[in-house]
PDB file of N, CA and C in Angstrom:
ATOM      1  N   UNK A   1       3.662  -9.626   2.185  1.00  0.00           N
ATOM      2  CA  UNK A   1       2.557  -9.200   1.337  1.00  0.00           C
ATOM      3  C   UNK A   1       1.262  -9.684   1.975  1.00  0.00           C
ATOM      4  N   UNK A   2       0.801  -8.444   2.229  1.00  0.00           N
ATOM      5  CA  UNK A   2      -0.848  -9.276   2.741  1.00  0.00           C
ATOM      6  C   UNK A   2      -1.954  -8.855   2.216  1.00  0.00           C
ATOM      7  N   UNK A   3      -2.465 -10.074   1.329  1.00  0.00           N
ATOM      8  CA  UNK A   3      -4.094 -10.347   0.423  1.00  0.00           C
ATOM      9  C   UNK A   3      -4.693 -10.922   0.380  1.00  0.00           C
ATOM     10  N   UNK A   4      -5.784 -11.351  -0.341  1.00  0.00           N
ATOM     11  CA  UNK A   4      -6.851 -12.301  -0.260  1.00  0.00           C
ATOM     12  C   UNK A   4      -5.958 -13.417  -1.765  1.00  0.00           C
ATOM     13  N   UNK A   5      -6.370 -14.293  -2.045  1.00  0.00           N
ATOM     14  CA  UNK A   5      -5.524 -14.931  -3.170  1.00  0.00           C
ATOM     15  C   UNK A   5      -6.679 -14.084  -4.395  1.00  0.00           C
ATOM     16  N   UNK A   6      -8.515 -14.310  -4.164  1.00  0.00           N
ATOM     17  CA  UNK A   6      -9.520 -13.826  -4.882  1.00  0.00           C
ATOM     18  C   UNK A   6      -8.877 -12.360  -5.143  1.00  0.00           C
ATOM     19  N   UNK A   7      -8.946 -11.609  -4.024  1.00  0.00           N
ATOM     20  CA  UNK A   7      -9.213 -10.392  -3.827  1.00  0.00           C
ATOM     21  C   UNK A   7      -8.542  -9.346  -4.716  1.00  0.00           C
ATOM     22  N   UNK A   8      -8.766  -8.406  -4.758  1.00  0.00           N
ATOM     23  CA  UNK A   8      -8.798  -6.683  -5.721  1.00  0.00           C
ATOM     24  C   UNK A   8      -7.639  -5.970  -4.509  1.00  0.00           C
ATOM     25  N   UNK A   9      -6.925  -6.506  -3.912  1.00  0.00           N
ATOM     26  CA  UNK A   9      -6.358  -5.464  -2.576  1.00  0.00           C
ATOM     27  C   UNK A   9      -4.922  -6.243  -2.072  1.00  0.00           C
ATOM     28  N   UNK A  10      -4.124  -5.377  -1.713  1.00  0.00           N
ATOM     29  CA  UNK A  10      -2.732  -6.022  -1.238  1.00  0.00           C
ATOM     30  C   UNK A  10      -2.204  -5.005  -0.668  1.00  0.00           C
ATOM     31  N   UNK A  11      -1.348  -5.049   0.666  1.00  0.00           N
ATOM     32  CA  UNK A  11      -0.503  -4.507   1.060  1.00  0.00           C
ATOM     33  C   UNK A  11       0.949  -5.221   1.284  1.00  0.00           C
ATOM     34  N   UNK A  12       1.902  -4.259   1.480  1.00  0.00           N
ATOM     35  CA  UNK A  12       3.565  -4.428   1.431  1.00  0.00           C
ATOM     36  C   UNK A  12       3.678  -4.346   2.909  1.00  0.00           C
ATOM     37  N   UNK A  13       4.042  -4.967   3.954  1.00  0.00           N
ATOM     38  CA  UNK A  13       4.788  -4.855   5.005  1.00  0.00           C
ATOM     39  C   UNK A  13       6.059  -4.989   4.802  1.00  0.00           C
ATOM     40  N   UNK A  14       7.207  -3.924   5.035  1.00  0.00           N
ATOM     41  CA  UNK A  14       8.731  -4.218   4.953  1.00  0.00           C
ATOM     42  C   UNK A  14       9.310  -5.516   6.002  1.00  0.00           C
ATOM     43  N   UNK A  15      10.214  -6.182   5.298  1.00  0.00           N
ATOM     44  CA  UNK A  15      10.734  -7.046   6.077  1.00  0.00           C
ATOM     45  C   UNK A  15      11.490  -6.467   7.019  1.00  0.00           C
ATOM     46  N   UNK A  16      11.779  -5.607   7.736  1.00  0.00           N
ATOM     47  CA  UNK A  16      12.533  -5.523   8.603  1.00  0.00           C
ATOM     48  C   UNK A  16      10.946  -5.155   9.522  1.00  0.00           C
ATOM     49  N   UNK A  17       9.798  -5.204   9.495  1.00  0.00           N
ATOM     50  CA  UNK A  17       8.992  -5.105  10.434  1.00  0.00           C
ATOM     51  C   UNK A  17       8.707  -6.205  10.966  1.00  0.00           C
ATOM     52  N   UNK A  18       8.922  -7.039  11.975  1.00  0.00           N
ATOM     53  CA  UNK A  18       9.262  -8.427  12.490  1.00  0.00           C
ATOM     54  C   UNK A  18       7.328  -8.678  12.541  1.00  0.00           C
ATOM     55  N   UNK A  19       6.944  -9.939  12.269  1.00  0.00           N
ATOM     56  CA  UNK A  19       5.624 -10.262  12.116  1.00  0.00           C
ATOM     57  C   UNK A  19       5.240 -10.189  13.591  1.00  0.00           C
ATOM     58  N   UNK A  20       5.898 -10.398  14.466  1.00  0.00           N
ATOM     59  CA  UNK A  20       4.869 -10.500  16.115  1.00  0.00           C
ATOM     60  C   UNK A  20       4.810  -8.829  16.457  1.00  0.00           C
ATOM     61  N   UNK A  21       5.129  -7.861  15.437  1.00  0.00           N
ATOM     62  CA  UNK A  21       4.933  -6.575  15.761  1.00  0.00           C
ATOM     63  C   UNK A  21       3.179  -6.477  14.473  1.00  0.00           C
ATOM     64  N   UNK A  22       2.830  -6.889  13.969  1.00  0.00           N
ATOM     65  CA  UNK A  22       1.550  -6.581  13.420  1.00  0.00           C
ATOM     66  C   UNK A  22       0.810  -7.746  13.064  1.00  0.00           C
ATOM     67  N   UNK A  23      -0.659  -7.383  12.990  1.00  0.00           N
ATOM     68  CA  UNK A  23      -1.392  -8.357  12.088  1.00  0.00           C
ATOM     69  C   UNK A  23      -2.059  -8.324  11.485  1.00  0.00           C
ATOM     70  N   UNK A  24      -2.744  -8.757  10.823  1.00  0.00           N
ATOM     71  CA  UNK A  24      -3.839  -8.890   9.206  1.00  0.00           C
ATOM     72  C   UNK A  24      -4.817  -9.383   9.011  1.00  0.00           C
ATOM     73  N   UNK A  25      -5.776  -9.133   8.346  1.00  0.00           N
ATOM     74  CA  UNK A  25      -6.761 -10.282   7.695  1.00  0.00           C
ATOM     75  C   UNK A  25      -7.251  -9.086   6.950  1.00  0.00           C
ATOM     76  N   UNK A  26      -8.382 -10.177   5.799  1.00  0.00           N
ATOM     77  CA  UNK A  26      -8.747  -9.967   4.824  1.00  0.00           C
ATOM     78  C   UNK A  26      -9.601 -10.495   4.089  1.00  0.00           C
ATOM     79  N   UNK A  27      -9.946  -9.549   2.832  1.00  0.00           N
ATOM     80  CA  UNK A  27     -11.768 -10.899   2.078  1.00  0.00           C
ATOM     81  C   UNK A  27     -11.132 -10.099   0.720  1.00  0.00           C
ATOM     82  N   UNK A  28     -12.111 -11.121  -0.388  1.00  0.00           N
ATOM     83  CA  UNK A  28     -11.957 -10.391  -1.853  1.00  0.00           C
ATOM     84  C   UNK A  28     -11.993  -8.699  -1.679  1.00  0.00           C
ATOM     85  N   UNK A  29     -12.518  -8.029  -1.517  1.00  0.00           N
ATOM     86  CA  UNK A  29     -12.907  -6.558  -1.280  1.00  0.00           C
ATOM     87  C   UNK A  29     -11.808  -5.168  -0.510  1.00  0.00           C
ATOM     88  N   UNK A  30     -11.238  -6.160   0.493  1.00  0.00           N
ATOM     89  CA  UNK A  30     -10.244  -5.386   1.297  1.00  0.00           C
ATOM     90  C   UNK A  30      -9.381  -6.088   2.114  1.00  0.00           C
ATOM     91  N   UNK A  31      -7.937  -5.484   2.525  1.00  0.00           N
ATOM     92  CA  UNK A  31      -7.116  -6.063   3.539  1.00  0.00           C
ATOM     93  C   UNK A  31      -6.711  -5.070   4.768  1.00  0.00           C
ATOM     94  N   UNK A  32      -6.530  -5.258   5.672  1.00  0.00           N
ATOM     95  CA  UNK A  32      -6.059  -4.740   6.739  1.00  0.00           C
ATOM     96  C   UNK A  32      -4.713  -5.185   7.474  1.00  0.00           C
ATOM     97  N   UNK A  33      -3.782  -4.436   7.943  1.00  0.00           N
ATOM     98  CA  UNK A  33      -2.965  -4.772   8.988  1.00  0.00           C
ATOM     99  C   UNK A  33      -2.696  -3.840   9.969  1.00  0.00           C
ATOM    100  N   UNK A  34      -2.507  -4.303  10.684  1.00  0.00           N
ATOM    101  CA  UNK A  34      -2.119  -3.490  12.174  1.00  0.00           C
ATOM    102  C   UNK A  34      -1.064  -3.660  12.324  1.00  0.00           C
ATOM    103  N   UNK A  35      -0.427  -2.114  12.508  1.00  0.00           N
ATOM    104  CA  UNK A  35       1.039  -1.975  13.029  1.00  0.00           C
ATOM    105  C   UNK A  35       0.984  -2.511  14.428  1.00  0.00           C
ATOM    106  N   UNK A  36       1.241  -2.812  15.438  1.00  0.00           N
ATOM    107  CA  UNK A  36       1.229  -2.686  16.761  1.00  0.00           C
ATOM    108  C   UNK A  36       2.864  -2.749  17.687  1.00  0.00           C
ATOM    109  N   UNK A  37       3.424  -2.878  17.126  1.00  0.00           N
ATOM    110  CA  UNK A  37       5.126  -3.105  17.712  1.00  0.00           C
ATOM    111  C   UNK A  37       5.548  -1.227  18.080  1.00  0.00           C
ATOM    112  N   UNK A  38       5.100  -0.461  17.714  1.00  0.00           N
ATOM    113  CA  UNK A  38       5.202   1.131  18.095  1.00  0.00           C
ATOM    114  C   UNK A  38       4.459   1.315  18.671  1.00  0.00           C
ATOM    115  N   UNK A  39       4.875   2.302  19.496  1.00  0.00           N
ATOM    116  CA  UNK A  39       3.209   3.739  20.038  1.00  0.00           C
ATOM    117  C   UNK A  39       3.416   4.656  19.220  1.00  0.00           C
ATOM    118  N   UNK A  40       2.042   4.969  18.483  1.00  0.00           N
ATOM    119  CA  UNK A  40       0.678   4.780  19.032  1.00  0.00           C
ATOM    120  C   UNK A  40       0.052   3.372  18.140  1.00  0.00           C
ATOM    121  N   UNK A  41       0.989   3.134  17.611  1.00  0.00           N
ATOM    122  CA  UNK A  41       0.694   1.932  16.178  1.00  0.00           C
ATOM    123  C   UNK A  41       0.139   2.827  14.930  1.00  0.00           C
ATOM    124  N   UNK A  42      -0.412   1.655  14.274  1.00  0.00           N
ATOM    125  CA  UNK A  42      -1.273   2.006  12.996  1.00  0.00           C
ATOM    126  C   UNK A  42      -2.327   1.067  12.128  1.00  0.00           C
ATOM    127  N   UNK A  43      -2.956   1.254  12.168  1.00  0.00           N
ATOM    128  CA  UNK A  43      -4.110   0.763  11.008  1.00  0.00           C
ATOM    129  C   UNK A  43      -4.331   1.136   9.757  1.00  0.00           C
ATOM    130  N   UNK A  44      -3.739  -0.111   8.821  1.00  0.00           N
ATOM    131  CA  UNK A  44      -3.645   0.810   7.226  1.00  0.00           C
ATOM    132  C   UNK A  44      -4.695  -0.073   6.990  1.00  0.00           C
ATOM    133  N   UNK A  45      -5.270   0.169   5.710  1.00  0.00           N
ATOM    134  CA  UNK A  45      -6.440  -0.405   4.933  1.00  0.00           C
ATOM    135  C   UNK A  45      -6.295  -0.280   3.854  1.00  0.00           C
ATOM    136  N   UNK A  46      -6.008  -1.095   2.710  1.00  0.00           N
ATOM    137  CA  UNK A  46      -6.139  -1.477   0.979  1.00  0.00           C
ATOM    138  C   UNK A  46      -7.713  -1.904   0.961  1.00  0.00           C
ATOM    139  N   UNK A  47      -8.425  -0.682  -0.173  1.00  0.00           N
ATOM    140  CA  UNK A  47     -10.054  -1.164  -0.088  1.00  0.00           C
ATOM    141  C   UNK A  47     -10.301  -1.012  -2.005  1.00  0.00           C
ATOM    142  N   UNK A  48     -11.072  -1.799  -2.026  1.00  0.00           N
ATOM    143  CA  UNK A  48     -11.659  -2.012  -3.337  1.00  0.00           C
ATOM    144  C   UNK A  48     -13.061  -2.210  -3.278  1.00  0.00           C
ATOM    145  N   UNK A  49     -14.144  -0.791  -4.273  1.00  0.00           N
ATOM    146  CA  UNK A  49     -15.140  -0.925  -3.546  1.00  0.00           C
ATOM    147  C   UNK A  49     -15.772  -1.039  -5.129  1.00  0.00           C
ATOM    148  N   UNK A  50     -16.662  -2.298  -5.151  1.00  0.00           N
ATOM    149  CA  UNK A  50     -16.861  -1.922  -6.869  1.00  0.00           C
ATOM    150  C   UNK A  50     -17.944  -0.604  -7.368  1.00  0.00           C
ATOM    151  N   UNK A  51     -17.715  -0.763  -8.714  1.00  0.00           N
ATOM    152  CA  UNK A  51     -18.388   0.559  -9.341  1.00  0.00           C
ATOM    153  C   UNK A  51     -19.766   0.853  -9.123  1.00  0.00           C
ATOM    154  N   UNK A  52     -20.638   1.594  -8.791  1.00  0.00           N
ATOM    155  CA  UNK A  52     -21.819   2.224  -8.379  1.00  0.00           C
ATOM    156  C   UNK A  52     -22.244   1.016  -7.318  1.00  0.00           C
ATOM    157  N   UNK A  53     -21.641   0.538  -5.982  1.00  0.00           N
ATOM    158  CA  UNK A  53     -22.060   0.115  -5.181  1.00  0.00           C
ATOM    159  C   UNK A  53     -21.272   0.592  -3.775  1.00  0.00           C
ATOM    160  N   UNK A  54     -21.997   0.446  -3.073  1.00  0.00           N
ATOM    161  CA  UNK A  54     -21.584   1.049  -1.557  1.00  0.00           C
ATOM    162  C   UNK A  54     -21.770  -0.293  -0.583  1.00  0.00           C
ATOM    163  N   UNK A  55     -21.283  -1.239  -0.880  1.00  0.00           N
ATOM    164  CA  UNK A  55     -21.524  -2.203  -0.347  1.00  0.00           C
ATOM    165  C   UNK A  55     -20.118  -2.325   0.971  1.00  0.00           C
ATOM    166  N   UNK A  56     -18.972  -2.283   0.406  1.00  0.00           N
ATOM    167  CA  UNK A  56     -17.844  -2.250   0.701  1.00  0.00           C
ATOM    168  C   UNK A  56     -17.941  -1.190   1.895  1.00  0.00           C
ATOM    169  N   UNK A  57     -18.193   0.179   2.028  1.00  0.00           N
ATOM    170  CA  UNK A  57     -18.119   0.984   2.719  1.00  0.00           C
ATOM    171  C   UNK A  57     -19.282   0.883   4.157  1.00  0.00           C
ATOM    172  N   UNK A  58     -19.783   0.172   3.769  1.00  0.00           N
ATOM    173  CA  UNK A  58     -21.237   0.002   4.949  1.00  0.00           C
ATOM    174  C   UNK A  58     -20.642  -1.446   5.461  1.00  0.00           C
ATOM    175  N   UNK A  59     -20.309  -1.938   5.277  1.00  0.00           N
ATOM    176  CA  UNK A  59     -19.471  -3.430   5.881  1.00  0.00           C
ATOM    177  C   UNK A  59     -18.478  -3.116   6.930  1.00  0.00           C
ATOM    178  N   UNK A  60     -17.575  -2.368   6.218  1.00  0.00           N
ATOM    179  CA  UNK A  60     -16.666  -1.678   7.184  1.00  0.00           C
ATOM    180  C   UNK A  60     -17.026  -0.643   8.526  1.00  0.00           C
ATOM    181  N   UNK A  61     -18.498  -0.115   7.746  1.00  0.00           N
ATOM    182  CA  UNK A  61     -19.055   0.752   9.361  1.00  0.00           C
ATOM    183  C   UNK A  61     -19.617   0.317  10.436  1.00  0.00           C
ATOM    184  N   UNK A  62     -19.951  -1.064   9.853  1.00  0.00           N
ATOM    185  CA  UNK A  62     -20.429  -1.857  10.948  1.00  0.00           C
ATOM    186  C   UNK A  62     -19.388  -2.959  11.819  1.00  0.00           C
ATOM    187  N   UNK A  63     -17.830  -2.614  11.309  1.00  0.00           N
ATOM    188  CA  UNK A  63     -16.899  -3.155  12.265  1.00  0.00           C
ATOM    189  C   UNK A  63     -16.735  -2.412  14.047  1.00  0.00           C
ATOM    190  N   UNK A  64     -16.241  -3.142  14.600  1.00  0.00           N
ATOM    191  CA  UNK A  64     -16.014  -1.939  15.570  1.00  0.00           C
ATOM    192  C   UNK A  64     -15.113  -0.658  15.400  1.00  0.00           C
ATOM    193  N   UNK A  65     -14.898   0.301  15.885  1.00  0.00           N
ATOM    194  CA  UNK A  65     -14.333   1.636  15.444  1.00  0.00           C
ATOM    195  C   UNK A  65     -12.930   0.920  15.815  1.00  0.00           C
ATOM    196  N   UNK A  66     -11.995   1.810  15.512  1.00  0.00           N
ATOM    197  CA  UNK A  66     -10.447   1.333  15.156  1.00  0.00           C
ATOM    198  C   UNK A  66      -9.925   1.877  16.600  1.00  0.00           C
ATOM    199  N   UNK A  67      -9.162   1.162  17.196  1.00  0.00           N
ATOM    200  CA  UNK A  67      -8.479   2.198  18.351  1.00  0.00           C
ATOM    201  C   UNK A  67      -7.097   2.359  18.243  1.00  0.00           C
ATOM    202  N   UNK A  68      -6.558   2.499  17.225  1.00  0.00           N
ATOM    203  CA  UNK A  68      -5.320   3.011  16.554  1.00  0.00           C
ATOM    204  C   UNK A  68      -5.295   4.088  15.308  1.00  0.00           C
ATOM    205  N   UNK A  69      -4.843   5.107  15.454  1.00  0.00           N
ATOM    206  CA  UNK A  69      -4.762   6.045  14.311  1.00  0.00           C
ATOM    207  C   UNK A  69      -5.036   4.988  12.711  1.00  0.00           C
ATOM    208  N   UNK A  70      -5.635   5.613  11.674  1.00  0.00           N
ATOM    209  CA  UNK A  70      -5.836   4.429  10.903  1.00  0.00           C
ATOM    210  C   UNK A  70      -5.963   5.215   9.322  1.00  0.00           C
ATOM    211  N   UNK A  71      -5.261   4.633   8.642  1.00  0.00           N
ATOM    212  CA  UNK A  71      -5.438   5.136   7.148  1.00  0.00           C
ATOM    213  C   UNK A  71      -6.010   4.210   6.068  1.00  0.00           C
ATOM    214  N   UNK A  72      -7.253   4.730   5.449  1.00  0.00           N
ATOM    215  CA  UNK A  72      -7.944   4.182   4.361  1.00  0.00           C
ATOM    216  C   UNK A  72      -7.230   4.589   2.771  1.00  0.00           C
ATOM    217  N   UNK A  73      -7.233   3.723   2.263  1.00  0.00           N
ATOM    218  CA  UNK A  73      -6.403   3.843   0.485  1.00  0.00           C
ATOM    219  C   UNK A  73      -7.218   2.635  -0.218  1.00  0.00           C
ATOM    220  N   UNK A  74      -7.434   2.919  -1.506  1.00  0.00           N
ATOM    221  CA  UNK A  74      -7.704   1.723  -2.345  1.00  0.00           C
ATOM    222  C   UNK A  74      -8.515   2.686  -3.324  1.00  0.00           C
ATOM    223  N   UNK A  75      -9.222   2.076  -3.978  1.00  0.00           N
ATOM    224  CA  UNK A  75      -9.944   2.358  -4.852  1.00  0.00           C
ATOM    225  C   UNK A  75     -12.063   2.226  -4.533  1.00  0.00           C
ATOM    226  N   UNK A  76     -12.562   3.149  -3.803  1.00  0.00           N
ATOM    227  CA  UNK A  76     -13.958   3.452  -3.587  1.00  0.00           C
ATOM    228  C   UNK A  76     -14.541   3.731  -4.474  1.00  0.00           C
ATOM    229  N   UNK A  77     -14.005   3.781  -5.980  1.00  0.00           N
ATOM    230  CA  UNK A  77     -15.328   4.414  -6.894  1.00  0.00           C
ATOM    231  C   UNK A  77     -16.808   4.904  -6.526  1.00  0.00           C
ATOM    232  N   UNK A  78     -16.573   5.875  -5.680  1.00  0.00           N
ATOM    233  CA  UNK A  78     -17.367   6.839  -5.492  1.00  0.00           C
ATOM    234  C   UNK A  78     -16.575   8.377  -6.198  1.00  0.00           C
ATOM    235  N   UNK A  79     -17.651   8.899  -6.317  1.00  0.00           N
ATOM    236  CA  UNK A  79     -17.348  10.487  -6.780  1.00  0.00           C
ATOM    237  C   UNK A  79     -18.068  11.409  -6.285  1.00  0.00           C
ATOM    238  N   UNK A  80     -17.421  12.772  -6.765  1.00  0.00           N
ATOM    239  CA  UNK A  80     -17.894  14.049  -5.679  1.00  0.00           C
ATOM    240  C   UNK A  80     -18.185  14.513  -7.062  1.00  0.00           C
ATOM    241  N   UNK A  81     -19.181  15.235  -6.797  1.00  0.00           N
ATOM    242  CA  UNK A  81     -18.908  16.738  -8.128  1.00  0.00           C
ATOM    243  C   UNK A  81     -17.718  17.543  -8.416  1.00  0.00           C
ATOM    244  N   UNK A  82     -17.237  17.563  -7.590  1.00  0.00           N
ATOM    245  CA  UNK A  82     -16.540  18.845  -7.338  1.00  0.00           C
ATOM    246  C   UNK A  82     -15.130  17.819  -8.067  1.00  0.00           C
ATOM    247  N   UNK A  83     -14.910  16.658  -8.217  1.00  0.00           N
ATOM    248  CA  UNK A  83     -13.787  16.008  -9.122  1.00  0.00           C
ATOM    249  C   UNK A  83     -13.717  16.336 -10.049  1.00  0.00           C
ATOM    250  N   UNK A  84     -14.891  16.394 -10.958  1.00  0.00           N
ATOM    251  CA  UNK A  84     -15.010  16.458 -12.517  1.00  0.00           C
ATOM    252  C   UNK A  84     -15.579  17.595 -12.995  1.00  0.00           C
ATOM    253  N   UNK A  85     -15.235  18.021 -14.212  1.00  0.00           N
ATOM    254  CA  UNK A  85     -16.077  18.801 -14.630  1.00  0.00           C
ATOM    255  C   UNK A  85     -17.204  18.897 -15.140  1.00  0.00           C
ATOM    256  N   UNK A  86     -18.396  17.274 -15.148  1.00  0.00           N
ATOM    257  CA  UNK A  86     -19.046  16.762 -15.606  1.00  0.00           C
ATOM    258  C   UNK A  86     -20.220  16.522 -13.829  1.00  0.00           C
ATOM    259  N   UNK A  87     -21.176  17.302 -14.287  1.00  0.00           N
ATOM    260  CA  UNK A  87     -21.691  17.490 -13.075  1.00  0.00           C
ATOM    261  C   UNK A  87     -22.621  16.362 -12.969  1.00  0.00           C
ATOM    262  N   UNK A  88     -22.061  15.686 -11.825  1.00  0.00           N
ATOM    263  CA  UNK A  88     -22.288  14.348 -11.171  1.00  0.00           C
ATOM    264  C   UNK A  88     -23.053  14.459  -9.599  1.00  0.00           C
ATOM    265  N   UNK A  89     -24.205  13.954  -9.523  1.00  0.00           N
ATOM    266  CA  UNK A  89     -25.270  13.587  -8.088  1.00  0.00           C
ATOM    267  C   UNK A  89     -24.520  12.492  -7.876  1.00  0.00           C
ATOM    268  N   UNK A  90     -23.618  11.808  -6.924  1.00  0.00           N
ATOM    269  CA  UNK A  90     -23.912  10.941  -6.083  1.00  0.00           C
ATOM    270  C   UNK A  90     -23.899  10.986  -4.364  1.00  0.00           C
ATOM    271  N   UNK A  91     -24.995  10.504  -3.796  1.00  0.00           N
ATOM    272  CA  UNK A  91     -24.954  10.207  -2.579  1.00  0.00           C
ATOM    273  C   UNK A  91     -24.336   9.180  -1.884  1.00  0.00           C
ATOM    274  N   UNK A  92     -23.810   8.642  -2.676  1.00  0.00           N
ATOM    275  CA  UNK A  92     -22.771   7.380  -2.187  1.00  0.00           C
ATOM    276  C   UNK A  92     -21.681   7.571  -1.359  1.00  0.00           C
ATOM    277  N   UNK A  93     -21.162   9.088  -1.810  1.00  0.00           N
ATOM    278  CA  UNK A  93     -19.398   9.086  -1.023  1.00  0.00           C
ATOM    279  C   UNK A  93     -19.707   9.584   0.345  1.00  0.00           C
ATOM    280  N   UNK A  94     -21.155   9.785   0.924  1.00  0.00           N
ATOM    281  CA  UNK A  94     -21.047  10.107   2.406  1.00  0.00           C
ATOM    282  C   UNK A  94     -21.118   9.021   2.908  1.00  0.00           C
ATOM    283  N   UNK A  95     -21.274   7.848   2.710  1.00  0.00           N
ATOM    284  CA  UNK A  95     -20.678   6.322   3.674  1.00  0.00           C
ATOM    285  C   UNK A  95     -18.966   6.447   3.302  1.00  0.00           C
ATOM    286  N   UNK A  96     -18.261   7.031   2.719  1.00  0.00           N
ATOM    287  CA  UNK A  96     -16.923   6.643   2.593  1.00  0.00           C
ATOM    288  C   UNK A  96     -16.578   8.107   3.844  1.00  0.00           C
ATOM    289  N   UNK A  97     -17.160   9.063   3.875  1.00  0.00           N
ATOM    290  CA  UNK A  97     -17.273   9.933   4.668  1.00  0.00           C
ATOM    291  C   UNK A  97     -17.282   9.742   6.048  1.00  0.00           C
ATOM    292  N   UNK A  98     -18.380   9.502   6.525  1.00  0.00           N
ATOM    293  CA  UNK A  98     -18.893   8.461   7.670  1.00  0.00           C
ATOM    294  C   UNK A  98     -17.407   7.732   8.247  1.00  0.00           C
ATOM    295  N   UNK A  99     -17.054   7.112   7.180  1.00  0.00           N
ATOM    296  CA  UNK A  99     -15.937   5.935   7.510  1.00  0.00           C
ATOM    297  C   UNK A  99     -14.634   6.962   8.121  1.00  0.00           C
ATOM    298  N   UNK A 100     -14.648   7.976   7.443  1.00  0.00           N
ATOM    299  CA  UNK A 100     -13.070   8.864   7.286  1.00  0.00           C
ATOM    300  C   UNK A 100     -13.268   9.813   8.867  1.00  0.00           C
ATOM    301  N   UNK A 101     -14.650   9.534   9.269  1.00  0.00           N
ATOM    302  CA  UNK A 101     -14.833  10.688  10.782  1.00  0.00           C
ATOM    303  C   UNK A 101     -15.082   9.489  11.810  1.00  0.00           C
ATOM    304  N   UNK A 102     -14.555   8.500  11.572  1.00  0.00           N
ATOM    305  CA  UNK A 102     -15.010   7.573  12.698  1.00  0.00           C
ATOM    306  C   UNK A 102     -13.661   8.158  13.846  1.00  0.00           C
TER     307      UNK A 102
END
């Protein structure tokens, strides 16, 4: 299991994935691990971004870019219009955007 003890975020690594095949770290906000024991590997991400802030997503753009295929999941509370039927302006979800074309 890899989390922050604070943190909003957790991921499951299966035990049969031996630990010197990946690694991790993490803050209250988000966790990461790296597959690396396969080609091409993988980069998963558990993110928790709180409600009407983009703080979380601009932190992460200023990491270096990933050089392993990489999947983002968690919870961004950002919204699109096009979710709801309740017509919603935010400019917020193009930093989660940004993040998804790196």
């Amino acid at each position: 299991l890899v989390y922050s003890p604070q943190g909003r975020t957790a991921l499951y690594i299966i035990k049969g994935f031996p630990p010197s095949q990946w690694d991790y770290e993490g803050t209250d906000e988000w966790c990461r691990a790296r597959l690396i024991g396969s080609e091409p590997g993988l980069e998963v991400w558990s993110i928790y971004n709180h409600t009407d802030s983009k703080d979380v997503p601009k932190a992460l753009l200023g990491r270096p870019k990933p050089s392993l295929p990489t999947v983002l999941a968690g919870n961004f509370n950002l919204h699109h219009p096009l979710w709801t039927t309740i017509a919603r302006r935010n400019n917020k979800l193009r930093t989660c955007y940004k993040l998804a074309l790196q």
